[in-house]
C-alpha atoms as a PDB file:
ATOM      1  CA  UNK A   1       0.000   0.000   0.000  1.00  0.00           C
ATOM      2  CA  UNK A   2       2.847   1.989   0.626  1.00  0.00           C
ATOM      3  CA  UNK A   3       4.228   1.634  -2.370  1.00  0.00           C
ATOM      4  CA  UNK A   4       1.085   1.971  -4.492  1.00  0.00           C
ATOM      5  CA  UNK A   5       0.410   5.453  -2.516  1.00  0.00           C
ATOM      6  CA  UNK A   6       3.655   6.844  -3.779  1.00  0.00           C
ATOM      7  CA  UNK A   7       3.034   6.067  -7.288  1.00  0.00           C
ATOM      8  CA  UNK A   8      -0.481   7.789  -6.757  1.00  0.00           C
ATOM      9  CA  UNK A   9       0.759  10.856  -4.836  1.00  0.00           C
ATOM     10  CA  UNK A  10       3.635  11.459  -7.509  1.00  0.00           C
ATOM     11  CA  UNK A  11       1.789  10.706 -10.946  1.00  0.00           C
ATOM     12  CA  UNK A  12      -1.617  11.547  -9.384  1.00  0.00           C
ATOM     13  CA  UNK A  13      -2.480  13.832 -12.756  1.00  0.00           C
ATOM     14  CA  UNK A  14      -0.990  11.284 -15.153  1.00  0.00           C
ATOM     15  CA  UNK A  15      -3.827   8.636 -13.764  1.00  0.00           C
ATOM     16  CA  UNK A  16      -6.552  11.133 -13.401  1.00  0.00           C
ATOM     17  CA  UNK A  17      -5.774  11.538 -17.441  1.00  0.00           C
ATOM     18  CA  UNK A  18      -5.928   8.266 -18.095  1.00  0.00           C
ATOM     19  CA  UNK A  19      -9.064   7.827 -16.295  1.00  0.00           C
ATOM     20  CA  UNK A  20     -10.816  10.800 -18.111  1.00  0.00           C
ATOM     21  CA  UNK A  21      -9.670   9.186 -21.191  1.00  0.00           C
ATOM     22  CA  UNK A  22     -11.403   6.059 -21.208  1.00  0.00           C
ATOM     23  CA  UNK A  23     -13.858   6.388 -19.048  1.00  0.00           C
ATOM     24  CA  UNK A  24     -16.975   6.068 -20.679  1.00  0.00           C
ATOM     25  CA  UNK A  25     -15.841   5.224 -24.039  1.00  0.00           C
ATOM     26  CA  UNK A  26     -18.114   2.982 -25.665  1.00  0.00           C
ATOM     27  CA  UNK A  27     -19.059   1.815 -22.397  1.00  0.00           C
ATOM     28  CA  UNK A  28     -21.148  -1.267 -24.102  1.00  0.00           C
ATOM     29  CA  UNK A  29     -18.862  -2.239 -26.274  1.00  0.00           C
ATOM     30  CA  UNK A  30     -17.520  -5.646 -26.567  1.00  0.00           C
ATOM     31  CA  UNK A  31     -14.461  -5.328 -28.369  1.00  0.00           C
ATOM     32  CA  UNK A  32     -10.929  -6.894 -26.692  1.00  0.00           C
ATOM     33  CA  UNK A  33      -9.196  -3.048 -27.101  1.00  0.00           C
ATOM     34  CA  UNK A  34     -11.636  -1.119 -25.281  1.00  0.00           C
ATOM     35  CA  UNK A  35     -11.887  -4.062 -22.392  1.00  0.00           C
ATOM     36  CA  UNK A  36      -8.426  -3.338 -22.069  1.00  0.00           C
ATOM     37  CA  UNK A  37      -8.640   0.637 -21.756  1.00  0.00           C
ATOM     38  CA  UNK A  38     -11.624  -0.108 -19.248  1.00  0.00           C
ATOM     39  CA  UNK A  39      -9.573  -2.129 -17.103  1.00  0.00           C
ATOM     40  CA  UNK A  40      -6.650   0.383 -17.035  1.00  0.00           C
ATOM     41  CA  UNK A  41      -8.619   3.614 -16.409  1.00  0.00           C
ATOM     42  CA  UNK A  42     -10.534   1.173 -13.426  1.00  0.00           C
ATOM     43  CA  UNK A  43      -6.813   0.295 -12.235  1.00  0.00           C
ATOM     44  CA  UNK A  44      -6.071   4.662 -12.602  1.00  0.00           C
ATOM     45  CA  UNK A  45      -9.170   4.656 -10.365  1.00  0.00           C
ATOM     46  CA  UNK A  46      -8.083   2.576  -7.935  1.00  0.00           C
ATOM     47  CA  UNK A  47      -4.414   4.001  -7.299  1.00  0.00           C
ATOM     48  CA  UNK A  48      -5.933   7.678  -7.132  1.00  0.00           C
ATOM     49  CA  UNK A  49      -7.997   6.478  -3.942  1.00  0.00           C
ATOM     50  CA  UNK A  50      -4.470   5.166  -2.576  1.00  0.00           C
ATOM     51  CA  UNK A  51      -3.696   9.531  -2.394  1.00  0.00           C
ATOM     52  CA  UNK A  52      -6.360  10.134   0.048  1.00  0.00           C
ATOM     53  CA  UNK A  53      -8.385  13.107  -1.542  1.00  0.00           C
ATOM     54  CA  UNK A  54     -11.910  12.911  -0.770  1.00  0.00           C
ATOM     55  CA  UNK A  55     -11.964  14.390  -4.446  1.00  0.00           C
ATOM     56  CA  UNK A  56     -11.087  10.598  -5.564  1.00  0.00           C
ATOM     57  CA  UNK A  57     -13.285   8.641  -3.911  1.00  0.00           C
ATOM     58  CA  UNK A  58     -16.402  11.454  -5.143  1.00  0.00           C
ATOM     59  CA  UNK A  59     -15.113   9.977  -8.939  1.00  0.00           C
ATOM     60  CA  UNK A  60     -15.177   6.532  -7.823  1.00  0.00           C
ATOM     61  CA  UNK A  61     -19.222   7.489  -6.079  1.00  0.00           C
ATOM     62  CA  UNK A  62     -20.122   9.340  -9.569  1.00  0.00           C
ATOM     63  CA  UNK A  63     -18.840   6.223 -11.206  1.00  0.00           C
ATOM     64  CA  UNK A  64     -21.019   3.601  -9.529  1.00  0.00           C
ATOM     65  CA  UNK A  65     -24.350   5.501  -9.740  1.00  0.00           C
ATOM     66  CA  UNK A  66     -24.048   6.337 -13.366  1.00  0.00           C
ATOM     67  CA  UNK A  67     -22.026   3.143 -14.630  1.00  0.00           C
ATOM     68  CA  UNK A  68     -23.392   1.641 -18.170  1.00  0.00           C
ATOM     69  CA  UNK A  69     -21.892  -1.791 -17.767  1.00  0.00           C
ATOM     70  CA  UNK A  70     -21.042  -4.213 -14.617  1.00  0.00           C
ATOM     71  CA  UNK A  71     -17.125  -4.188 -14.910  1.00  0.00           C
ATOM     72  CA  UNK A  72     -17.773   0.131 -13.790  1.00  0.00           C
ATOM     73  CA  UNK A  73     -20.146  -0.606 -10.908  1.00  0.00           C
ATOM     74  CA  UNK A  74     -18.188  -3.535  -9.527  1.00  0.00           C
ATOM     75  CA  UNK A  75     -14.735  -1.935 -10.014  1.00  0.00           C
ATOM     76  CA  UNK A  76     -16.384   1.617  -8.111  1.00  0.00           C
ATOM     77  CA  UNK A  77     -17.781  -0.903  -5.509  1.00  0.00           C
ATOM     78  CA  UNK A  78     -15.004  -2.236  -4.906  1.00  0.00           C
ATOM     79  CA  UNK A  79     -13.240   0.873  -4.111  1.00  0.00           C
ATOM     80  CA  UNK A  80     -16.106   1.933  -2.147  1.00  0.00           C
ATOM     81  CA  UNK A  81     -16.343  -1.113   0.019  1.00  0.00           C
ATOM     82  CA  UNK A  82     -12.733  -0.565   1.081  1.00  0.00           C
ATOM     83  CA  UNK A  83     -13.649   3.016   2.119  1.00  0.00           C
ATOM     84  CA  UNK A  84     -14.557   5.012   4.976  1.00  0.00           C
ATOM     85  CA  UNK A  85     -17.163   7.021   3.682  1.00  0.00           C
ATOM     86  CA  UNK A  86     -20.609   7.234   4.376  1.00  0.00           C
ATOM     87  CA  UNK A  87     -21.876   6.234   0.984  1.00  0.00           C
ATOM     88  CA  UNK A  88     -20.466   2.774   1.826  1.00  0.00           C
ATOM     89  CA  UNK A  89     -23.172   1.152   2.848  1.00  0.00           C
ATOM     90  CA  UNK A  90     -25.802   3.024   0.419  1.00  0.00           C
ATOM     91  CA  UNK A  91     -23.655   1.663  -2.545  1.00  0.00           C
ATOM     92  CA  UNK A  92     -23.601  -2.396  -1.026  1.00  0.00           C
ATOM     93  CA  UNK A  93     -27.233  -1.910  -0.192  1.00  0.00           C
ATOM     94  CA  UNK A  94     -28.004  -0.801  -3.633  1.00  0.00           C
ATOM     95  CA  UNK A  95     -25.931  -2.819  -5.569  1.00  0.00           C
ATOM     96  CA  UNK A  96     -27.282  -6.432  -2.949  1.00  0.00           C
ATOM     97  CA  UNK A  97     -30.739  -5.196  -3.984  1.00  0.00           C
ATOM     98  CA  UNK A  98     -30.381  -4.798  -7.868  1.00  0.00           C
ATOM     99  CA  UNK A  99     -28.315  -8.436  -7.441  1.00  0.00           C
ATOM    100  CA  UNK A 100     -29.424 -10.558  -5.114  1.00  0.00           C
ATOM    101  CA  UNK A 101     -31.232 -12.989  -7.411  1.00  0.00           C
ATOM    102  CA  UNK A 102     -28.549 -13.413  -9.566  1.00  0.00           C
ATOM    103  CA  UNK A 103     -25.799 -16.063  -7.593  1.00  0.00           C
ATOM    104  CA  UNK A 104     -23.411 -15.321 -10.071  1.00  0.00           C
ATOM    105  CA  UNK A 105     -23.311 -11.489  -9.462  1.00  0.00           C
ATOM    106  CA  UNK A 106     -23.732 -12.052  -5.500  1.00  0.00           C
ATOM    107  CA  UNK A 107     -20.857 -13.977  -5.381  1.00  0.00           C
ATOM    108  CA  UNK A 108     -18.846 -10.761  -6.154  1.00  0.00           C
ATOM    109  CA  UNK A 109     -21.239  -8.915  -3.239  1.00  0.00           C
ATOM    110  CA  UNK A 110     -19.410 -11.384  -0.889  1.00  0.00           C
ATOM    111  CA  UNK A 111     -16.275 -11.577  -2.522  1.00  0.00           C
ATOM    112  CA  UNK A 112     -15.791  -7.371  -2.462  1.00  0.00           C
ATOM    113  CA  UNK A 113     -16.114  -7.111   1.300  1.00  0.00           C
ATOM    114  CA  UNK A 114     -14.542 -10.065   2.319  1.00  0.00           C
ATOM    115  CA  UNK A 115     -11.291  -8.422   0.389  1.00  0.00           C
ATOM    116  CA  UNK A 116     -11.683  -4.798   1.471  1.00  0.00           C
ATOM    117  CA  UNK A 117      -8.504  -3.990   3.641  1.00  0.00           C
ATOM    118  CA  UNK A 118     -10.895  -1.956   6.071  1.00  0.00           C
ATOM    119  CA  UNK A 119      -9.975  -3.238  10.249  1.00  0.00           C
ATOM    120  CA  UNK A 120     -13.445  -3.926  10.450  1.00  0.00           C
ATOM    121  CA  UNK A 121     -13.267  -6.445   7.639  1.00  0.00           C
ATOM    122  CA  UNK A 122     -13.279  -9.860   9.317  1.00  0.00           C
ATOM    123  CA  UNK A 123     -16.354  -8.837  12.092  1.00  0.00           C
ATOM    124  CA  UNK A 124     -17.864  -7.952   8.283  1.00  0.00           C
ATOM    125  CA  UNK A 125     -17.189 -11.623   7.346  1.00  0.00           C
ATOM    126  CA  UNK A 126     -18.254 -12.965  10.586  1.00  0.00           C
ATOM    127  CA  UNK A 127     -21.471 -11.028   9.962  1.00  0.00           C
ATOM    128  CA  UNK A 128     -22.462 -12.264   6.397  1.00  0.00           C
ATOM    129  CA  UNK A 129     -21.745 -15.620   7.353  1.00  0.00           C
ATOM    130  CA  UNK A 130     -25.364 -15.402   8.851  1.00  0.00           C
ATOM    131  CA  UNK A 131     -26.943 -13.458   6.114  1.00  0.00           C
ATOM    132  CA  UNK A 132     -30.196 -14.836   4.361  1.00  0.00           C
ATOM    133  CA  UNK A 133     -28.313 -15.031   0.962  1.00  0.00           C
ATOM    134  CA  UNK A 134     -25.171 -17.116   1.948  1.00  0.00           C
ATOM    135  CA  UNK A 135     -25.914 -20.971   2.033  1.00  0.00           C
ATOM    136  CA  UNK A 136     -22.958 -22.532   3.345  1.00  0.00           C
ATOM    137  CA  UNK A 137     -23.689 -25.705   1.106  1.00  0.00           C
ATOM    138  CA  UNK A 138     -23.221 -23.611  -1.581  1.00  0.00           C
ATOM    139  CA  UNK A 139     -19.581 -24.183  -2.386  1.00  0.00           C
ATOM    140  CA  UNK A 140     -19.368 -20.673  -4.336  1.00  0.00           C
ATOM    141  CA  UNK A 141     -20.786 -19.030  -1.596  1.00  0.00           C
ATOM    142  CA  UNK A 142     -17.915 -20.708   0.118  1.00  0.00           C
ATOM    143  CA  UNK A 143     -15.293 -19.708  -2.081  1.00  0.00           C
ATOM    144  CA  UNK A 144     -16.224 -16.287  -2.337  1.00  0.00           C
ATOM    145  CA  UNK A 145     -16.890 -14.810   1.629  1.00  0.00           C
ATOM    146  CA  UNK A 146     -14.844 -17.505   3.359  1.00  0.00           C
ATOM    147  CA  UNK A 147     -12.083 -18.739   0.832  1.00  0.00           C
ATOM    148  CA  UNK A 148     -11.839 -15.180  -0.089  1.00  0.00           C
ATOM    149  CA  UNK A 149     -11.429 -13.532   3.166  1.00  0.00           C
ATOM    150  CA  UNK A 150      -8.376 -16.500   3.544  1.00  0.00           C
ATOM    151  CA  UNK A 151      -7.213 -14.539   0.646  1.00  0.00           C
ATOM    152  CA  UNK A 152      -6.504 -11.253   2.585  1.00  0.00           C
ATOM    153  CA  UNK A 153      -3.766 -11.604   3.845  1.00  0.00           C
ATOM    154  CA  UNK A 154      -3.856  -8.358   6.211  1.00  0.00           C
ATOM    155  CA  UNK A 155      -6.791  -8.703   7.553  1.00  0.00           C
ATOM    156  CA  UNK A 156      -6.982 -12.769   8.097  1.00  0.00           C
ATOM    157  CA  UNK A 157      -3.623 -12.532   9.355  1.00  0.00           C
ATOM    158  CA  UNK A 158      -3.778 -10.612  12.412  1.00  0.00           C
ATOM    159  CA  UNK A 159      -2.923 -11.287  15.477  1.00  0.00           C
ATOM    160  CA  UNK A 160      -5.449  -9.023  17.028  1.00  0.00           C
ATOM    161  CA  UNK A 161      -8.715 -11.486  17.151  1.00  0.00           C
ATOM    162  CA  UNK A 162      -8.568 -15.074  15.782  1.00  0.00           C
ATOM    163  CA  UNK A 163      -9.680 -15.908  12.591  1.00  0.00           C
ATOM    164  CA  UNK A 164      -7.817 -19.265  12.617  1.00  0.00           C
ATOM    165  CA  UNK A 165     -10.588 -20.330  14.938  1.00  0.00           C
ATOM    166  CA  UNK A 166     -13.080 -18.777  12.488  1.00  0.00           C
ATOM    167  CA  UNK A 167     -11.975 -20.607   9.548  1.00  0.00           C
ATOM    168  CA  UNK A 168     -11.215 -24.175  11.331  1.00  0.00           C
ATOM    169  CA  UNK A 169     -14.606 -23.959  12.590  1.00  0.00           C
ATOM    170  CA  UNK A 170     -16.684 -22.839   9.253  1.00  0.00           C
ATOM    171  CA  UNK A 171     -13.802 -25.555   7.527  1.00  0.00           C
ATOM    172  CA  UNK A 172     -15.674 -28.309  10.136  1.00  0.00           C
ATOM    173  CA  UNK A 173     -19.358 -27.025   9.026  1.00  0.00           C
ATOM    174  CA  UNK A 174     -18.752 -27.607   5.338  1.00  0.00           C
ATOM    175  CA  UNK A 175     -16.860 -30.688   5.810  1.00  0.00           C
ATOM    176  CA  UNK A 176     -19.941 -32.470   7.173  1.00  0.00           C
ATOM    177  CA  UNK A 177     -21.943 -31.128   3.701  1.00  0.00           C
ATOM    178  CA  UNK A 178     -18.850 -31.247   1.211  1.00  0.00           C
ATOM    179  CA  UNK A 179     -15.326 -32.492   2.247  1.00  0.00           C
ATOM    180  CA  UNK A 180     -14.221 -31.480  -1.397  1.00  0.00           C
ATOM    181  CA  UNK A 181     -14.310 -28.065  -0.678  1.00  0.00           C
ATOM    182  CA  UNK A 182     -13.805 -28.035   3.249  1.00  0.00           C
ATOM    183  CA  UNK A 183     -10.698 -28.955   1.897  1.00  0.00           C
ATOM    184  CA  UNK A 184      -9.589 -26.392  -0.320  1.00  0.00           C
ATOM    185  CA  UNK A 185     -10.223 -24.315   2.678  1.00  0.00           C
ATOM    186  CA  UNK A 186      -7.443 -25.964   4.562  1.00  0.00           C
ATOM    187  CA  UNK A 187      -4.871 -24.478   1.806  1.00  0.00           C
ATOM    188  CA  UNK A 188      -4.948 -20.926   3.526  1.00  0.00           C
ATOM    189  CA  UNK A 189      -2.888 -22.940   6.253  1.00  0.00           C
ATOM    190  CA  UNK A 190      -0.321 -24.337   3.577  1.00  0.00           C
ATOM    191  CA  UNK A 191       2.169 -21.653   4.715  1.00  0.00           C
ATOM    192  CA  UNK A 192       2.087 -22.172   8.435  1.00  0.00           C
ATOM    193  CA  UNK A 193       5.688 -22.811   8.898  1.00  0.00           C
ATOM    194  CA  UNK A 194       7.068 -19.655   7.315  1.00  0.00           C
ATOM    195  CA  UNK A 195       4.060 -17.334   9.520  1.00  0.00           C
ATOM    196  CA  UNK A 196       5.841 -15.295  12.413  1.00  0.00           C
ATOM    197  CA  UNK A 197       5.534 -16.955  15.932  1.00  0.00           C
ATOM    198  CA  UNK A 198       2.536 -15.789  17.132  1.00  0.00           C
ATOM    199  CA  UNK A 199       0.259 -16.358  13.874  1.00  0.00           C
ATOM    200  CA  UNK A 200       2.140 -19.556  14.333  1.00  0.00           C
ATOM    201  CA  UNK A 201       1.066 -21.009  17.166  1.00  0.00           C
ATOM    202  CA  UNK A 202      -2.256 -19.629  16.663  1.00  0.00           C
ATOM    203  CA  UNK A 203      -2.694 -21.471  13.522  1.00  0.00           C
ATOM    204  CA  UNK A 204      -1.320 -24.740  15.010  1.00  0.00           C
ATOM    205  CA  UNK A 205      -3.543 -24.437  17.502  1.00  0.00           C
ATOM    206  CA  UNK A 206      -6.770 -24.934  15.109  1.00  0.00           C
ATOM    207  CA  UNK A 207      -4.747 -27.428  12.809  1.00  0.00           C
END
């Protein structure tokens, strides 16, 4: 994060013109070249809320309400999700209520805040784990809140509340439905041996 901040703060106008020159150019447009300029003014997007300005994440708001195709409103989610501002929670209420009936397009719901890098990420996690939507025999429901959160690597590795304990005991729930995938949840403790002491012995602990 460090590192992606300085490249915002220093070439903070180079991104914003990158941004402004692809954004919204032929926003329905299935073509391989304009995928790729969508994907690189989203990535501009996404450093220029590394630089702090409440002027950024306003773009990245503007952006989700007004977005002509799902790669825009995800992308703008995503930086919303991992933000402190109040439209937060309008934009994941709003986006859960256009989606919810389509699994596919949930999936990303969980997968966005499982990933966010906010502290308050893995009482999030712990929280949608009981929502009416996730089905824990649902092995992409699986992948995408629990696997996922495995996946962030700040936030499930902290020493500051247990997570280990979380995941060993949601890794014993879908074992009894689907071993198949209760065991591809066991891979986020494949590199036990090289975690400092503490995550260590925490992790050994629920092995």
């Amino acid at each position: 994060k460090a590192i992606r901040r300085a490249i915002a703060v220093t070439y903070k106008q180079n991104l914003l013109d990158i941004y402004n020159k692809y954004h919204n150019v032929e926003p329905l447009s299935r073509d391989a070249k304009v995928f790729g300029h969508r994907a690189l003014k989203n990535m501009a997007l996404g450093l220029l809320q590394e630089t702090l300005d409440p002027a950024m994440t306003e773009i990245a708001i503007q952006q989700y309400q007004t977005a002509k195709n799902m790669t825009d409103q995800l992308a703008a989610l995503e930086l919303l999700a991992d933000s402190e501002h109040l439209y937060r929670e309008i934009a994941l209420s709003d986006f859960y209520q256009k989606w919810h009936k389509d699994s596919v397009v949930l999936n990303k719901w969980f997968s966005t805040q499982a990933l966010s890098s906010r502290k308050d990420t893995f009482k999030i996690v712990q929280n949608l784990v009981k929502h009416p939507s996730f089905n824990i025999s649902n092995p992409n429901n699986v992948y995408s809140l629990i696997r996922g959160f495995t996946q962030n690597f700040t936030r499930f590795h902290s020493s500051d509340y247990n997570a280990y304990a979380f995941l060993a005991e949601m890794i014993l729930k879908v074992d009894a439905k689907n071993p198949q995938v209760a065991a591809r949840l066991c891979g986020a403790f494949n590199f036990v041996k090289k975690f400092p002491p503490i995550l260590k012995q925490m992790a050994l602990a629920e092995i």
